[in-house]
N, C-alpha and C. Protein backbone atom coordinates (compact mmCIF):
# COMPACT_ATOMS: atom_id res chain seq x y z
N UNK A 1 0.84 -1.19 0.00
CA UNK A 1 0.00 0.00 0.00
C UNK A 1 0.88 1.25 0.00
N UNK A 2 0.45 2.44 -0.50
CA UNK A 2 1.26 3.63 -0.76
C UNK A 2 0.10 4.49 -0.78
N UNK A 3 0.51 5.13 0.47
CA UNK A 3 -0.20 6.05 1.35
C UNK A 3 0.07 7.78 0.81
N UNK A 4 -0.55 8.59 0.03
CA UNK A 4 -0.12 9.83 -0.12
C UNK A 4 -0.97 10.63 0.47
N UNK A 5 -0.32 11.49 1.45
CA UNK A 5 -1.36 12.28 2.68
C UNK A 5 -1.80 13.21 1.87
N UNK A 6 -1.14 13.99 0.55
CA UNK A 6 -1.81 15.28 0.12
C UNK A 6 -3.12 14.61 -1.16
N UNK A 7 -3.28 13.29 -0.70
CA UNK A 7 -4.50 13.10 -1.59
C UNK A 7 -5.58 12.83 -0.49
N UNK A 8 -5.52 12.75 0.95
CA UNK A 8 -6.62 12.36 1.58
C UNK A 8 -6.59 13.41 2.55
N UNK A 9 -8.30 13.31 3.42
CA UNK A 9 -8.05 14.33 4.43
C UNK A 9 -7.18 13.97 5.50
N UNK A 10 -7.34 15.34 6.15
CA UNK A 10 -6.22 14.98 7.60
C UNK A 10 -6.15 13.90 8.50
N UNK A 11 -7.99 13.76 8.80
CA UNK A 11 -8.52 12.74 9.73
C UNK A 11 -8.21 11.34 9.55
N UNK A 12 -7.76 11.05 8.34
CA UNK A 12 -7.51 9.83 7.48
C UNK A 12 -5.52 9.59 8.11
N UNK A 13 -5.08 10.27 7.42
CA UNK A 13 -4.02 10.46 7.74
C UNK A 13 -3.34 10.72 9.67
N UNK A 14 -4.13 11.41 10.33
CA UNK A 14 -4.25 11.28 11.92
C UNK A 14 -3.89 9.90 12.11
N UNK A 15 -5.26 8.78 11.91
CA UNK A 15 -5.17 7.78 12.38
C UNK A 15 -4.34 6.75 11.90
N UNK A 16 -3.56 6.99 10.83
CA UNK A 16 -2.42 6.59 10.13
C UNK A 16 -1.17 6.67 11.55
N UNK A 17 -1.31 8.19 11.70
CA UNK A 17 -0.11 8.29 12.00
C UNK A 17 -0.04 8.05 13.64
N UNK A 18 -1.38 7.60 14.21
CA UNK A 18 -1.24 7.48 15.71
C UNK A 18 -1.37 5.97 16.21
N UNK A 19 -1.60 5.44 14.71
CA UNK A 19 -1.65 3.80 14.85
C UNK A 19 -0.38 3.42 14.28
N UNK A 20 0.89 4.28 13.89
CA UNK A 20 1.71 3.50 13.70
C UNK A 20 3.15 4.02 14.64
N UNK A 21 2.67 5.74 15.49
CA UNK A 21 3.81 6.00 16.06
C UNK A 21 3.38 5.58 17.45
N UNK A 22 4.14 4.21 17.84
CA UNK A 22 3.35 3.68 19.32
C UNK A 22 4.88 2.60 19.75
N UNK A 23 4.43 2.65 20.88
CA UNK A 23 4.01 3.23 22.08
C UNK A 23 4.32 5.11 22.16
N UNK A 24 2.86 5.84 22.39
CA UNK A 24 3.48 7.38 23.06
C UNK A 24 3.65 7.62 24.71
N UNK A 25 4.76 8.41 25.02
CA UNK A 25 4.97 8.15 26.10
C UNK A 25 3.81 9.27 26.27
N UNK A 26 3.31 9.94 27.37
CA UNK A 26 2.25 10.71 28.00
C UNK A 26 2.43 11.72 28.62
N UNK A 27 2.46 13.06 28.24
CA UNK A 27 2.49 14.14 28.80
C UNK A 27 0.92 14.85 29.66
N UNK A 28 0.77 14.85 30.75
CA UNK A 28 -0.25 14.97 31.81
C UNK A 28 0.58 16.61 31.94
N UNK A 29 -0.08 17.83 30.97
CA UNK A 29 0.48 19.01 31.10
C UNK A 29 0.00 20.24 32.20
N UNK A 30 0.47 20.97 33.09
CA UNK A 30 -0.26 21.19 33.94
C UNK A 30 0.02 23.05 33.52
N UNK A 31 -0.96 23.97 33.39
CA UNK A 31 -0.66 25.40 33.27
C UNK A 31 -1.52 26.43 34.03
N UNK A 32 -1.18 27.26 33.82
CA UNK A 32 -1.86 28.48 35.13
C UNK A 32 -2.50 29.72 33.56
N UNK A 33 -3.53 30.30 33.63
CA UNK A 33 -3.96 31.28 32.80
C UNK A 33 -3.59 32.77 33.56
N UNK A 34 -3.28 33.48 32.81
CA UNK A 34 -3.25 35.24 33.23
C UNK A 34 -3.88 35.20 34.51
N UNK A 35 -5.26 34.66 34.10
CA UNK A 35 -6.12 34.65 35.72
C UNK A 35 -6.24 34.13 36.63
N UNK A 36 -5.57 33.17 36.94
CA UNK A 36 -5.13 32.32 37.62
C UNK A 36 -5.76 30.90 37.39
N UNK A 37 -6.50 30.27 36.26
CA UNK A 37 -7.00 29.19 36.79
C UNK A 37 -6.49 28.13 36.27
N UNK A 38 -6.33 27.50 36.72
CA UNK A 38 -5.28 25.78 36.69
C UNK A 38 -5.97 25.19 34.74
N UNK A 39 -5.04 24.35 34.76
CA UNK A 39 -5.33 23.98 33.46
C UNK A 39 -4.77 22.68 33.66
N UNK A 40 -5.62 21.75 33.13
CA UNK A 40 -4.61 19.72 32.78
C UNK A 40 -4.87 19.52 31.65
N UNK A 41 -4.11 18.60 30.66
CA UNK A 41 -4.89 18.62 29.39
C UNK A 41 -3.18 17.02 28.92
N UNK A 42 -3.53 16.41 28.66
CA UNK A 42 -2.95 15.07 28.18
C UNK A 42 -2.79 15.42 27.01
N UNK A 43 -0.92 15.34 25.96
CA UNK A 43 -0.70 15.37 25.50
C UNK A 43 0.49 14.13 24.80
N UNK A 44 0.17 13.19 23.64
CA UNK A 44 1.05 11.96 23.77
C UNK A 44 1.77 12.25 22.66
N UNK A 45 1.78 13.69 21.89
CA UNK A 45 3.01 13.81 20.77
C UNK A 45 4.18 14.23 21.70
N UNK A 46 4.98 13.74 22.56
CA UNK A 46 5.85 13.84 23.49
C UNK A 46 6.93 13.54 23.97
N UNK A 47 8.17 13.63 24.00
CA UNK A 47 9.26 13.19 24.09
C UNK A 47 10.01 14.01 24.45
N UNK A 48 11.51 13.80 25.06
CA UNK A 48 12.62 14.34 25.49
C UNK A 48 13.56 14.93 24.06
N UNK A 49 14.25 15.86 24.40
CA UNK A 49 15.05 16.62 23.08
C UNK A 49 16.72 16.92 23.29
N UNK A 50 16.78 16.63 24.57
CA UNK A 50 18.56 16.76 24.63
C UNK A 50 18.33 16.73 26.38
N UNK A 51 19.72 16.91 26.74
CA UNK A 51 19.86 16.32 28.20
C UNK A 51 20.66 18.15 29.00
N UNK A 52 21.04 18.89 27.90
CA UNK A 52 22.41 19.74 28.00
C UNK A 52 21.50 21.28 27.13
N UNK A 53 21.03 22.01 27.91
CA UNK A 53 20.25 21.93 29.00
C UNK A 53 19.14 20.28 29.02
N UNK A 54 18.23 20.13 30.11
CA UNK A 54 17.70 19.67 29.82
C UNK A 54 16.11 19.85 29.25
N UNK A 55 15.78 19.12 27.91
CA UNK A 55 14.78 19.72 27.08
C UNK A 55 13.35 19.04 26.80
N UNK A 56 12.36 19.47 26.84
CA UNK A 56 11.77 18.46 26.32
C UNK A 56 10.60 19.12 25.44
N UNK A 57 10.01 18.68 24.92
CA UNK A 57 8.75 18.72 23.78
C UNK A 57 7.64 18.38 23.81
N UNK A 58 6.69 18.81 23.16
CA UNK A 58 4.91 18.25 23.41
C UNK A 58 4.49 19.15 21.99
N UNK A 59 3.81 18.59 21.15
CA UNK A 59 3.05 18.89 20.33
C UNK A 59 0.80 19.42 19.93
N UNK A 60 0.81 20.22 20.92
CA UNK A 60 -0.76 20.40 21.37
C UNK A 60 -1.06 20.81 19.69
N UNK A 61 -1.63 20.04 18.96
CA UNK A 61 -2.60 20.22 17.78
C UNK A 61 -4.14 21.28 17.90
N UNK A 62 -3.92 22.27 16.48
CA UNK A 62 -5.44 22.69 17.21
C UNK A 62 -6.58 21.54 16.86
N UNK A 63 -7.71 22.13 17.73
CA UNK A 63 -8.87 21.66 18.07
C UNK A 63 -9.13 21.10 16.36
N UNK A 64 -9.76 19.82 16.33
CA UNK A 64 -9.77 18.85 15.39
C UNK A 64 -11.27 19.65 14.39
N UNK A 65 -12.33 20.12 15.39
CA UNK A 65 -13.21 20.74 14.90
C UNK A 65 -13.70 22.23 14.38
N UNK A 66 -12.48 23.04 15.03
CA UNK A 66 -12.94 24.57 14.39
C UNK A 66 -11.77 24.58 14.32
N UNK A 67 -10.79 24.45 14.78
CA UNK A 67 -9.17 24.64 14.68
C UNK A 67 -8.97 25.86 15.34
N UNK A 68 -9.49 25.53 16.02
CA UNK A 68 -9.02 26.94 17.84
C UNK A 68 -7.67 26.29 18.06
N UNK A 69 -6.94 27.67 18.83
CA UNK A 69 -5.58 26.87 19.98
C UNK A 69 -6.47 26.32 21.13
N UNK A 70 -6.13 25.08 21.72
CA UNK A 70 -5.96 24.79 23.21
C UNK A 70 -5.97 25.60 24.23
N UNK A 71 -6.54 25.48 25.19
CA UNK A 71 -5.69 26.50 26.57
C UNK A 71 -4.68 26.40 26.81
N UNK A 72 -4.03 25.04 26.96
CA UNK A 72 -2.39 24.81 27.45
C UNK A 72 -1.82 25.40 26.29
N UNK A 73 -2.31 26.06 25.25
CA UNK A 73 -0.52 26.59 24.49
C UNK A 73 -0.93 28.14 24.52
N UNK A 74 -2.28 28.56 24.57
CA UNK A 74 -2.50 29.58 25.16
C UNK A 74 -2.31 30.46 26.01
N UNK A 75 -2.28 29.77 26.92
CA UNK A 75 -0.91 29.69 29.13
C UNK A 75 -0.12 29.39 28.70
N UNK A 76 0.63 28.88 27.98
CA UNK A 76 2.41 28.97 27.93
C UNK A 76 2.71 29.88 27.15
N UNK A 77 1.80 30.45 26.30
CA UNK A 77 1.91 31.62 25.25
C UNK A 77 2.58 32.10 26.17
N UNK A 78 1.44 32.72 26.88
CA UNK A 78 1.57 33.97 27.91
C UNK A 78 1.88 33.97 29.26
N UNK A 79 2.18 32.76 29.72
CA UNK A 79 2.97 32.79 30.87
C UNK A 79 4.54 32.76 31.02
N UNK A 80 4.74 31.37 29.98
CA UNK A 80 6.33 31.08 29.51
C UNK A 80 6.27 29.79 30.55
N UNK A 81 5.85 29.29 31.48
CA UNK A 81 5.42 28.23 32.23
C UNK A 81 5.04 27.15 32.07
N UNK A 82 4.85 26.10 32.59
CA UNK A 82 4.50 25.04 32.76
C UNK A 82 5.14 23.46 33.68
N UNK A 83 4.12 22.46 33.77
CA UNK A 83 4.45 21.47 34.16
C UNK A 83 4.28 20.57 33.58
N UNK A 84 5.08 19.35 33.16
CA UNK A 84 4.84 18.12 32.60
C UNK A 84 5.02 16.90 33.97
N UNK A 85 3.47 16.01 33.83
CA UNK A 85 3.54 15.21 34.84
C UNK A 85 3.30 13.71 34.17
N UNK A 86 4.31 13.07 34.31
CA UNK A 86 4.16 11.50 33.84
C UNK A 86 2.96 11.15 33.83
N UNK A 87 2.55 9.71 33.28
CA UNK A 87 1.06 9.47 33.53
C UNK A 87 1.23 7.94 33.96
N UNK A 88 1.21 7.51 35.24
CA UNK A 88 1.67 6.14 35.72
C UNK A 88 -0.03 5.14 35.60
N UNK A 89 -0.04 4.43 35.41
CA UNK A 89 -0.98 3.24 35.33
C UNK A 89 -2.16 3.97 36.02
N UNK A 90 -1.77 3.83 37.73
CA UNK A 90 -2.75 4.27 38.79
C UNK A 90 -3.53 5.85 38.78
N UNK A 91 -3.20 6.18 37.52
CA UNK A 91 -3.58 7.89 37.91
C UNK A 91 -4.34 7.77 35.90
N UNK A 92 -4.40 6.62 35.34
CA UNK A 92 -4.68 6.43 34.15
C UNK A 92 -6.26 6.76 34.05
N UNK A 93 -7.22 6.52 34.63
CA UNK A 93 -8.71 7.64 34.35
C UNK A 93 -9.03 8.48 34.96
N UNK A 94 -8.58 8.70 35.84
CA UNK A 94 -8.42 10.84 36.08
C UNK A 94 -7.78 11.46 34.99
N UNK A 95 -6.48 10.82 34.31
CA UNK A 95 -5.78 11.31 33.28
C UNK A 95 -6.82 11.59 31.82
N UNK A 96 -7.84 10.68 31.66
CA UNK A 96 -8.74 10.75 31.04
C UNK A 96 -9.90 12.04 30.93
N UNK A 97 -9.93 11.74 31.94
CA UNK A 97 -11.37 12.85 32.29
C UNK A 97 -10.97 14.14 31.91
N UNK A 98 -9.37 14.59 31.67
CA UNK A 98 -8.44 15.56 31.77
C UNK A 98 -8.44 16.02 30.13
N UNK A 99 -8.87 15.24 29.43
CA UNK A 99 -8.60 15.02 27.91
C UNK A 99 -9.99 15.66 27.70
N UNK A 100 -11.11 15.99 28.27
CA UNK A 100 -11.96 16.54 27.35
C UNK A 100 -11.69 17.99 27.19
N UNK A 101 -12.64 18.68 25.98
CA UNK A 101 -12.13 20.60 25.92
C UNK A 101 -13.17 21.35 26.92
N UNK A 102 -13.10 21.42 27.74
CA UNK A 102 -13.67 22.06 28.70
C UNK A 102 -13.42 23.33 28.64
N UNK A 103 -14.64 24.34 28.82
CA UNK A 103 -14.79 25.61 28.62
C UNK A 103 -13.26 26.40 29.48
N UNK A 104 -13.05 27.54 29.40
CA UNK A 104 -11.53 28.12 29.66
C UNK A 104 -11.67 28.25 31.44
N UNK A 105 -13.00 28.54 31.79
CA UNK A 105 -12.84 29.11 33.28
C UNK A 105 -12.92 27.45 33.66
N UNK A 106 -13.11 26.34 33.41
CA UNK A 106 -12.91 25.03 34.46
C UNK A 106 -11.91 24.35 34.47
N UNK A 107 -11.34 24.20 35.80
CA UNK A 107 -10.50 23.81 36.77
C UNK A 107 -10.17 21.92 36.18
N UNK A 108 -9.54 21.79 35.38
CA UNK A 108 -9.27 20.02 35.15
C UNK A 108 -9.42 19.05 36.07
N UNK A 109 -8.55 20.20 37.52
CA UNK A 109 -8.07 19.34 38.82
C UNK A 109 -9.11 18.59 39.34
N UNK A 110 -10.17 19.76 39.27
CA UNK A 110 -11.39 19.47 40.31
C UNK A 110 -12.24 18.25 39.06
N UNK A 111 -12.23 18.78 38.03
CA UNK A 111 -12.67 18.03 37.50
C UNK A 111 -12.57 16.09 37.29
N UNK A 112 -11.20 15.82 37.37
CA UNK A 112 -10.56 15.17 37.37
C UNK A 112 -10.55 13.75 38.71
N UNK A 113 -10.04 15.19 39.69
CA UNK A 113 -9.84 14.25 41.23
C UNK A 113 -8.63 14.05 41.36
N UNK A 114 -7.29 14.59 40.34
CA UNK A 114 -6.18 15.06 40.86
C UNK A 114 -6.19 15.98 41.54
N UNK A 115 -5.00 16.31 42.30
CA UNK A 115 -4.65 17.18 43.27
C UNK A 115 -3.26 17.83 42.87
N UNK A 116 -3.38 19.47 42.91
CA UNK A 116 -2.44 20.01 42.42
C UNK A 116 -1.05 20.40 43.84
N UNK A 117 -0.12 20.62 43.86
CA UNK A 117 0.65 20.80 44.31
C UNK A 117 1.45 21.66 43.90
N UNK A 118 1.54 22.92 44.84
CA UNK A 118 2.37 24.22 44.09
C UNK A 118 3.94 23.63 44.19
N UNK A 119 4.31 24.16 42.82
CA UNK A 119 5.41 24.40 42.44
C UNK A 119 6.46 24.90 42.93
N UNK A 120 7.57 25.01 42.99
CA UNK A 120 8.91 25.54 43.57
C UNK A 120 9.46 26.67 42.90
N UNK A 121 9.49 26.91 41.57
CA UNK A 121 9.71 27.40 40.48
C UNK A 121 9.43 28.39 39.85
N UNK A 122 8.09 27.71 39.45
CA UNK A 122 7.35 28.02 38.66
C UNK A 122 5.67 28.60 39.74
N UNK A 123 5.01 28.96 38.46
CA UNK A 123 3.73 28.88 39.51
C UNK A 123 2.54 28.01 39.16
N UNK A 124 2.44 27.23 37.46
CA UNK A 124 2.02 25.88 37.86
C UNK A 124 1.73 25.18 38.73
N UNK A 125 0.85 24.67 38.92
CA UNK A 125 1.35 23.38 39.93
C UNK A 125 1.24 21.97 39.01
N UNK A 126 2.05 21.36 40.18
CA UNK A 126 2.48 20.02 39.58
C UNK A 126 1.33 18.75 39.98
N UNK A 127 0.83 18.03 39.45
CA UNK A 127 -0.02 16.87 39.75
C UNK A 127 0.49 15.83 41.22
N UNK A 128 -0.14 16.11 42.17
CA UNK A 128 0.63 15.53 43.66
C UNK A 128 0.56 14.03 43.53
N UNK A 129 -0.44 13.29 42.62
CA UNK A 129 -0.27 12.25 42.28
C UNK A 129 0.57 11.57 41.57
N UNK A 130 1.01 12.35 40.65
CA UNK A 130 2.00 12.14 39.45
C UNK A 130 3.56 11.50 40.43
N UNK A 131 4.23 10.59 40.08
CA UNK A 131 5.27 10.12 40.73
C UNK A 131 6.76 10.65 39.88
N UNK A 132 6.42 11.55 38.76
CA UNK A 132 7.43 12.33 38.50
C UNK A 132 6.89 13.25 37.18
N UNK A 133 7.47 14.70 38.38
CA UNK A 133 7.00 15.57 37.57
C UNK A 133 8.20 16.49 37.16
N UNK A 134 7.94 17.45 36.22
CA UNK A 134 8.77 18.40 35.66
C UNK A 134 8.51 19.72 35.38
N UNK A 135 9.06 20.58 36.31
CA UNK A 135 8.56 22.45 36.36
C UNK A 135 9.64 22.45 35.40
N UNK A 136 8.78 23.51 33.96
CA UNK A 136 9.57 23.44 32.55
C UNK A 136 9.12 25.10 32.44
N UNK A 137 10.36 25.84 31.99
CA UNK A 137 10.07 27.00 31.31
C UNK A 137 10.11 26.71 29.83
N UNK A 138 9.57 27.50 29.33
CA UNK A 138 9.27 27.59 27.31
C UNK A 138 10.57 28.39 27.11
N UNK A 139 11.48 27.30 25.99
CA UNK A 139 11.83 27.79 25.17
C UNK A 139 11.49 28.59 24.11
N UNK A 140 10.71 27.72 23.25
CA UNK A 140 9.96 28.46 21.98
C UNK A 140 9.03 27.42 21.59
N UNK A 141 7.88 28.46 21.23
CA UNK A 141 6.93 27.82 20.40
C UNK A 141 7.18 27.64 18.81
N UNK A 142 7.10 26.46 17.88
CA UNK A 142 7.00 26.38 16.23
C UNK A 142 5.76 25.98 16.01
N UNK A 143 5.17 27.21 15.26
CA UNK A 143 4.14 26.62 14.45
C UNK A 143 4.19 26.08 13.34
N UNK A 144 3.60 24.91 13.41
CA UNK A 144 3.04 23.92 12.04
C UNK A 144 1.65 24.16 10.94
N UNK A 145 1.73 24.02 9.92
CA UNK A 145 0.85 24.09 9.32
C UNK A 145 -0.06 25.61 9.22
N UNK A 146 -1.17 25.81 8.27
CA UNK A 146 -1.57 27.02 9.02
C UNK A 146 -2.69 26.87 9.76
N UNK A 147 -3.37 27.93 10.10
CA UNK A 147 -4.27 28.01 10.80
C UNK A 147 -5.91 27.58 10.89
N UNK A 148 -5.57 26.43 10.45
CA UNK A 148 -6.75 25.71 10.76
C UNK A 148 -6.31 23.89 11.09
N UNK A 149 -8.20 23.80 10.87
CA UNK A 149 -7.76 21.91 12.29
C UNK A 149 -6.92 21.31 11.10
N UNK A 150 -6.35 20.41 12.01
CA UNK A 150 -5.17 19.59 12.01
C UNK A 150 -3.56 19.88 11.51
N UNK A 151 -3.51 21.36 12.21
CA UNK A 151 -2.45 21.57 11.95
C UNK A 151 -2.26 21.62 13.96
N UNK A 152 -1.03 22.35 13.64
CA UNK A 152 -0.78 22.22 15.19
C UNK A 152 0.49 23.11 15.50
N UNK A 153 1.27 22.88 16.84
CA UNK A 153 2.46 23.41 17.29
C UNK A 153 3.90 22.65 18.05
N UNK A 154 4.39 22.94 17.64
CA UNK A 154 5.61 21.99 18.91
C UNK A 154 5.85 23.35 19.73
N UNK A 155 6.08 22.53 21.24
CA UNK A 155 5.94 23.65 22.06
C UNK A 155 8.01 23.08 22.96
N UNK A 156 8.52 23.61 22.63
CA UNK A 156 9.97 22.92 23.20
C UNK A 156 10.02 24.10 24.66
N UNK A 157 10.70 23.07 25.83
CA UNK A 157 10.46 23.42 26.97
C UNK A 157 11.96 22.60 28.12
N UNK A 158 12.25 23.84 28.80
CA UNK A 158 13.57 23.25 29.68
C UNK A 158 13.30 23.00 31.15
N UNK A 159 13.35 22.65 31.52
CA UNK A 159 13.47 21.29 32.74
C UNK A 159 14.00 22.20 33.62
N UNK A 160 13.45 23.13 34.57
CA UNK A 160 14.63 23.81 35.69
C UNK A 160 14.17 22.79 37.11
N UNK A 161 13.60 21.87 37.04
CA UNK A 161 13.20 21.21 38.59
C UNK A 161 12.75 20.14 38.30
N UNK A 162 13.00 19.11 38.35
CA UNK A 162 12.47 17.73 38.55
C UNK A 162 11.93 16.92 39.99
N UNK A 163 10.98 16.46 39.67
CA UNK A 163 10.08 15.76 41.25
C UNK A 163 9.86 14.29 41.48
N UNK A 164 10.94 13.77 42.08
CA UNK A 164 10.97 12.71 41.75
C UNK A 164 10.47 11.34 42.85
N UNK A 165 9.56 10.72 42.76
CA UNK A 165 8.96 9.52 44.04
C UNK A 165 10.44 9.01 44.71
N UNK A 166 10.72 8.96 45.99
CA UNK A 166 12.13 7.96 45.85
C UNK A 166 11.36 6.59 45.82
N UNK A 167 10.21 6.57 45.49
CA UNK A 167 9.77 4.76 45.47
C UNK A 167 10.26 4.76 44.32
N UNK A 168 10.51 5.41 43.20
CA UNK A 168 10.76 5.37 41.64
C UNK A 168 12.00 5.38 41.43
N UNK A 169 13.01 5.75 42.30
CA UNK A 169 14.42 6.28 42.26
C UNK A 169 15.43 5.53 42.67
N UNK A 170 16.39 4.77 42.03
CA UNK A 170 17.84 4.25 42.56
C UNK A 170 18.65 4.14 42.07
N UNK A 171 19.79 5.12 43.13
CA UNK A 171 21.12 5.21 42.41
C UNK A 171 20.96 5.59 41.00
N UNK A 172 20.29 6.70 40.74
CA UNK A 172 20.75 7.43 39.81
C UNK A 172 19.72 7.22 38.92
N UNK A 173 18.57 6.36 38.96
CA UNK A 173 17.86 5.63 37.44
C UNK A 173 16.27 5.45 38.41
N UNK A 174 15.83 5.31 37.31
CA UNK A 174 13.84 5.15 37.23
C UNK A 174 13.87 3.76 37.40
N UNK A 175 13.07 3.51 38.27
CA UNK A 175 12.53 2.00 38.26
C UNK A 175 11.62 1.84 38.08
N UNK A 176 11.62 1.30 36.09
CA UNK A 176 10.10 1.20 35.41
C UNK A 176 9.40 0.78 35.95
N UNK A 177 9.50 -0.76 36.77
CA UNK A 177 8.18 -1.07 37.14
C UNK A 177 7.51 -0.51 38.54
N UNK A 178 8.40 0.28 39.53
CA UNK A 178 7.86 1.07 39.95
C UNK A 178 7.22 2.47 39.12
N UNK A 179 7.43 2.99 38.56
CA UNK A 179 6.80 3.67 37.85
C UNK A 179 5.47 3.61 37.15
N UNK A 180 5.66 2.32 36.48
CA UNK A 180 4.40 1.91 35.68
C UNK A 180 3.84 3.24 34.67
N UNK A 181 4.80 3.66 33.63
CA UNK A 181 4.01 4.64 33.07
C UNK A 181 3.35 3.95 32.05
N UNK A 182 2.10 4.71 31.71
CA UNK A 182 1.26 4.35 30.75
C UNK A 182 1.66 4.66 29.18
N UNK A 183 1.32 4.05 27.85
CA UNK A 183 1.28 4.61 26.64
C UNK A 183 0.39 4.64 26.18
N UNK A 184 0.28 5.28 24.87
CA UNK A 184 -0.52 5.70 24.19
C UNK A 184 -0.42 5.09 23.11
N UNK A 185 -1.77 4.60 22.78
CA UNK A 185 -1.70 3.84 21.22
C UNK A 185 -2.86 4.47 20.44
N UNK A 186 -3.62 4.21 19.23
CA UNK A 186 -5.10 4.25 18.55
C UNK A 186 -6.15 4.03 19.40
N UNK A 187 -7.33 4.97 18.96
CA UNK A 187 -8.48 4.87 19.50
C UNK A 187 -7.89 5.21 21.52
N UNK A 188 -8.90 4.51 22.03
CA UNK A 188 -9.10 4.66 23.24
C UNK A 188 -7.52 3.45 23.95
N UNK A 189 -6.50 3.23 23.10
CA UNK A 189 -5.90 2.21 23.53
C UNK A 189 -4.68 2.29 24.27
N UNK A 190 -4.56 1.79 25.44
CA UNK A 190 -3.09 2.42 26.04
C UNK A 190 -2.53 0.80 26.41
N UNK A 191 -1.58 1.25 26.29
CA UNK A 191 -0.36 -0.28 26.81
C UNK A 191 0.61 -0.10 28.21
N UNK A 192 0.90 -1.06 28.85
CA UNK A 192 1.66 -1.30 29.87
C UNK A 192 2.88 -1.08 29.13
N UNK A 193 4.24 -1.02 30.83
CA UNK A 193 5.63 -1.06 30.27
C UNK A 193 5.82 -2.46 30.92
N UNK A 194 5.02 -3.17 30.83
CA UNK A 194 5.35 -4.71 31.97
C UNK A 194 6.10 -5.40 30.72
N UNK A 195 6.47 -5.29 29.92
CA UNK A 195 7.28 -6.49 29.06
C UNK A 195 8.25 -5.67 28.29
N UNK A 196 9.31 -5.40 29.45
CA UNK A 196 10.64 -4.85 28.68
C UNK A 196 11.74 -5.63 28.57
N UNK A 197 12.64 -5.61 27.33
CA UNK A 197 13.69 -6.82 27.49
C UNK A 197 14.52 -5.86 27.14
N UNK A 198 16.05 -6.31 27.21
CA UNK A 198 17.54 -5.98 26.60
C UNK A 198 17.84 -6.21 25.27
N UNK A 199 18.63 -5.51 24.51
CA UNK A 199 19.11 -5.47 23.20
C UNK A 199 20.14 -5.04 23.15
N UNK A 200 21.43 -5.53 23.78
CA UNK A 200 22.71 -5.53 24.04
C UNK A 200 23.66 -4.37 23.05
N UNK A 201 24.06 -3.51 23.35
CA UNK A 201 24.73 -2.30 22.14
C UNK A 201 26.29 -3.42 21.65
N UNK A 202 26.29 -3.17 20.62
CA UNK A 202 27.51 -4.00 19.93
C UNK A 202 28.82 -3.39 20.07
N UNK A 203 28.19 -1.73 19.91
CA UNK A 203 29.60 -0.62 19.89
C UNK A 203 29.23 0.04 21.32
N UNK A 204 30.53 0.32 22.16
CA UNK A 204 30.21 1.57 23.31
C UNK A 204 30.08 2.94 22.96
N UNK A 205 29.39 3.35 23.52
CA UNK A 205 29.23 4.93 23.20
C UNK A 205 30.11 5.70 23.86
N UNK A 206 30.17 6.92 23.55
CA UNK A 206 31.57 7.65 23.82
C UNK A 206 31.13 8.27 25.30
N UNK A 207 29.80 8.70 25.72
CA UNK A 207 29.58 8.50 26.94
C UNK A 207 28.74 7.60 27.55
């Protein structure tokens, strides 16, 4: 099969591309508005970007149906703030409830049944459930595509505080299966990290 995206719509192509980039790891994003009100919103275009500073990334797409921005890139517009909070197994349908677009003045937290926890940092707060979180200032926003649905943004973001469970922590490293983070697959589908194996490097790396 030979798939050409500029012959089909977006929606076609979406589910192309979220059924084949898997496992996503899970960004549980936490932001504050001008006015103060808390914001959660689950984001799984997500990953780490360098270690030196340390960096990381999230991709909030606009709204699939009118192609509005989000609130969370809205509050980082204009704050420069934020929190990224893992999404571990046990905190996996509050994380849900977090995913709908809820009007701008409601609270995710309350919505949810997470519990926020002020920040050190930043003025976010961080998810008190979350077993590792990350107070991130904005680098820079790139916009993608133009301005309408299914285009979107990468939002790149630096790491000044990390929060870490010591149930999750030894000697230096994450202990996945304490952790238990969740992924992201198609449709409504998420996967465990319970079946990880080794794949031995042939060459050493220089660090």
């Amino acid at each position: 099969m030979i798939y050409d995206p500029a012959e089909h719509p977006f929606s076609e192509t979406h589910k192309l591309m979220i059924g084949s980039i898997v496992p996503r790891p899970i960004a549980l994003v936490s932001t504050t508005s001008n006015n103060g009100i808390n914001n959660l919103a689950p984001f799984s275009y997500f990953n780490g970007v360098c270690s030196r500073p340390p960096t990381i990334m999230f991709a909030p797409a606009r709204r699939s149906w009118d192609g509005k921005e989000k609130d969370t890139l809205i509050n980082i517009r204009d704050t420069k703030e934020f929190s990224i909070n893992i999404v571990s197994e046990d905190i996996g349908e509050k994380m849900v409830k977090c995913s709908t677009d809820y009007e701008k003045e409601i609270d995710e937290y309350s919505e949810s049944g997470l519990s926020p926890l002020p920040s050190k940092k930043i003025k976010p707060p961080i998810v008190s459930e979350s077993k590792i979180s990350l107070e991130c200032i904005l680098n820079q926003i790139v916009q993608i595509g133009k301005d309408d649905a299914g285009s979107g943004f990468i939002v790149i973001g630096t790491i000044i505080l990390f929060h870490i469970d010591d149930e999750v922590y030894d000697n230096g490293r994450i202990i996945l299966d304490k952790l238990q983070p969740l992924g992201r697959v198609a449709g409504n589908g998420y996967v465990r990290s319970t079946n990880a194996f080794d794949i031995i490097r042939t060459i050493k790396p220089d660090v």
